[in-house]
Each structure stands twice: as structure tokens, then as C-alpha cells.
Protein backbone atom coordinates (compact mmCIF):
# COMPACT_ATOMS: atom_id res chain seq x y z
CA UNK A 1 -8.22 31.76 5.76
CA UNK A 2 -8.21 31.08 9.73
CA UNK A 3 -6.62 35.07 9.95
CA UNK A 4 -3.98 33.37 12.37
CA UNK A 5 -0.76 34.82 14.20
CA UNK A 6 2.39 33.26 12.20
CA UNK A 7 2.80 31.41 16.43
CA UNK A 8 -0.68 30.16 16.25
CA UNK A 9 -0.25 28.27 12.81
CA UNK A 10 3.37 26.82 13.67
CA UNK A 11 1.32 25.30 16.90
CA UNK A 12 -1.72 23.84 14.59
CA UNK A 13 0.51 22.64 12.30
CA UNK A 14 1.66 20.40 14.98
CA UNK A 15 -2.32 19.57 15.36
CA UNK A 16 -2.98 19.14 12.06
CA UNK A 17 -2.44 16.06 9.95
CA UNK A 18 -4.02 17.62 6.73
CA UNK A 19 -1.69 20.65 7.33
CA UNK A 20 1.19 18.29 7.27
CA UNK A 21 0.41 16.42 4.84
CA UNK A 22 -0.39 19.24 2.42
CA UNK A 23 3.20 20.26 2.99
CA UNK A 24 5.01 17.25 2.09
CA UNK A 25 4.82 15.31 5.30
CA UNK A 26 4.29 11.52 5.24
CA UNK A 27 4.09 10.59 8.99
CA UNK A 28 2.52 12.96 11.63
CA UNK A 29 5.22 15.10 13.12
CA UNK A 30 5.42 16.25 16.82
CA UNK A 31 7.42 18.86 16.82
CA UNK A 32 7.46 22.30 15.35
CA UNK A 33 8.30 22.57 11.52
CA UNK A 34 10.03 25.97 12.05
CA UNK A 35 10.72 28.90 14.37
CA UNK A 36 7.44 31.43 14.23
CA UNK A 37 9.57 34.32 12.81
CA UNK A 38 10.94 32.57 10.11
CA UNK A 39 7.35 32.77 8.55
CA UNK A 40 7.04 36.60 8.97
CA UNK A 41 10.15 36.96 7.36
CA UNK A 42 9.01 34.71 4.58
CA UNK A 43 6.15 36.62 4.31
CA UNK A 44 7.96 39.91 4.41
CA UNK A 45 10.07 38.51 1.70
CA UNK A 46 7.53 37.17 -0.92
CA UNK A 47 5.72 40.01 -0.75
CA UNK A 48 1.59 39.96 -0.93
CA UNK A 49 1.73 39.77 -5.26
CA UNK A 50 3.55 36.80 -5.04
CA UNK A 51 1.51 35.20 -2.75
CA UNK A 52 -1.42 35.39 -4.06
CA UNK A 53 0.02 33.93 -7.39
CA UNK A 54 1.54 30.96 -5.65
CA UNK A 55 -1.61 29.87 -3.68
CA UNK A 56 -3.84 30.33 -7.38
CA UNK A 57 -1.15 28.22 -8.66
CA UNK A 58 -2.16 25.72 -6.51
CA UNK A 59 -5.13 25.39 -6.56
CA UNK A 60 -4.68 25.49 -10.35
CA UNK A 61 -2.46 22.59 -10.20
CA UNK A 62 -4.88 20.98 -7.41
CA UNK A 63 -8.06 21.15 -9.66
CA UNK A 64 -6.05 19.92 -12.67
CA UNK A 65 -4.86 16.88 -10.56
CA UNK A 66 -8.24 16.08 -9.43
CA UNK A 67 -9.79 16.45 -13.12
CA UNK A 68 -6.94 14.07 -14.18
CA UNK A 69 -7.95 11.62 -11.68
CA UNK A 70 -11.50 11.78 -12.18
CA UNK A 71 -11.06 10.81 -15.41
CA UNK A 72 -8.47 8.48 -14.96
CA UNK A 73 -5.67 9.46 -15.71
CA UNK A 74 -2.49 9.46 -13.23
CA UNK A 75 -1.49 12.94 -13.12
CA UNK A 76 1.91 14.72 -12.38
């Protein structure tokens, strides 16, 4: 989305509250959630296929979520 160097979003991640949050944070964290090359060998790992299908998943399970809670329901 923000076409950023696997050092640049380790750094904003430290910047970003919604970042943190997203990924299971509850309080704002000041240091570094992981090393920079762990991602690229994360990404290396998962593999572009599976990628994609885990971030559709999400927002899958986002939208569903939100539709649950727009009509009242408590969703999962």
C-alpha cells in the first residue's frame, strides 16, 4: 500500500498507533516489534499466493465484523 522498505515499516510501526493496534497491541509501544529482516524472510517464506489470500481474508473477516456490528450483533 505505502510500497515501503521492510526498515521503513518496522520504524512507522513505532509511529503508528493504528498499525499497532491492528496487530494486537493494546498500549502504544516504543520500541521496535521485530528485527527488519525477520520480515523479508517472512515474506520470502509465505510466498506472494499466500499473501494475497491472508490479507482478502481479512478484510473478509473485517467487513463481516463491521456488518455484524452494524446490525447489532457482537461478532467473533
Amino acid at each position: 500500500m505505502f510500497d515501503l522498505s521492510d526498515e521503513e515499516v518496522v520504524a512507522r510501526w513505532v509511529e503508528n498507533a493504528y498499525w499497532q493496534y491492528f496487530s494486537g497491541e493494546t498500549y502504544l509501544q516504543s520500541r521496535k516489534p521485530c528485527d527488519p529482516s525477520q520480515l523479508s524472510r517472512w515474506w520470502k517464506r509465505i510466498g506472494e499466493e499466500k499473501l494475497k489470500l491472508t490479507i482478502q481474508e481479512t478484510i473478509r473477516i473485517a467487513k463481516e465484523h463491521e456488518f455484524n456490528n452494524a446490525n447489532g450483533e457482537a461478532g467473533n
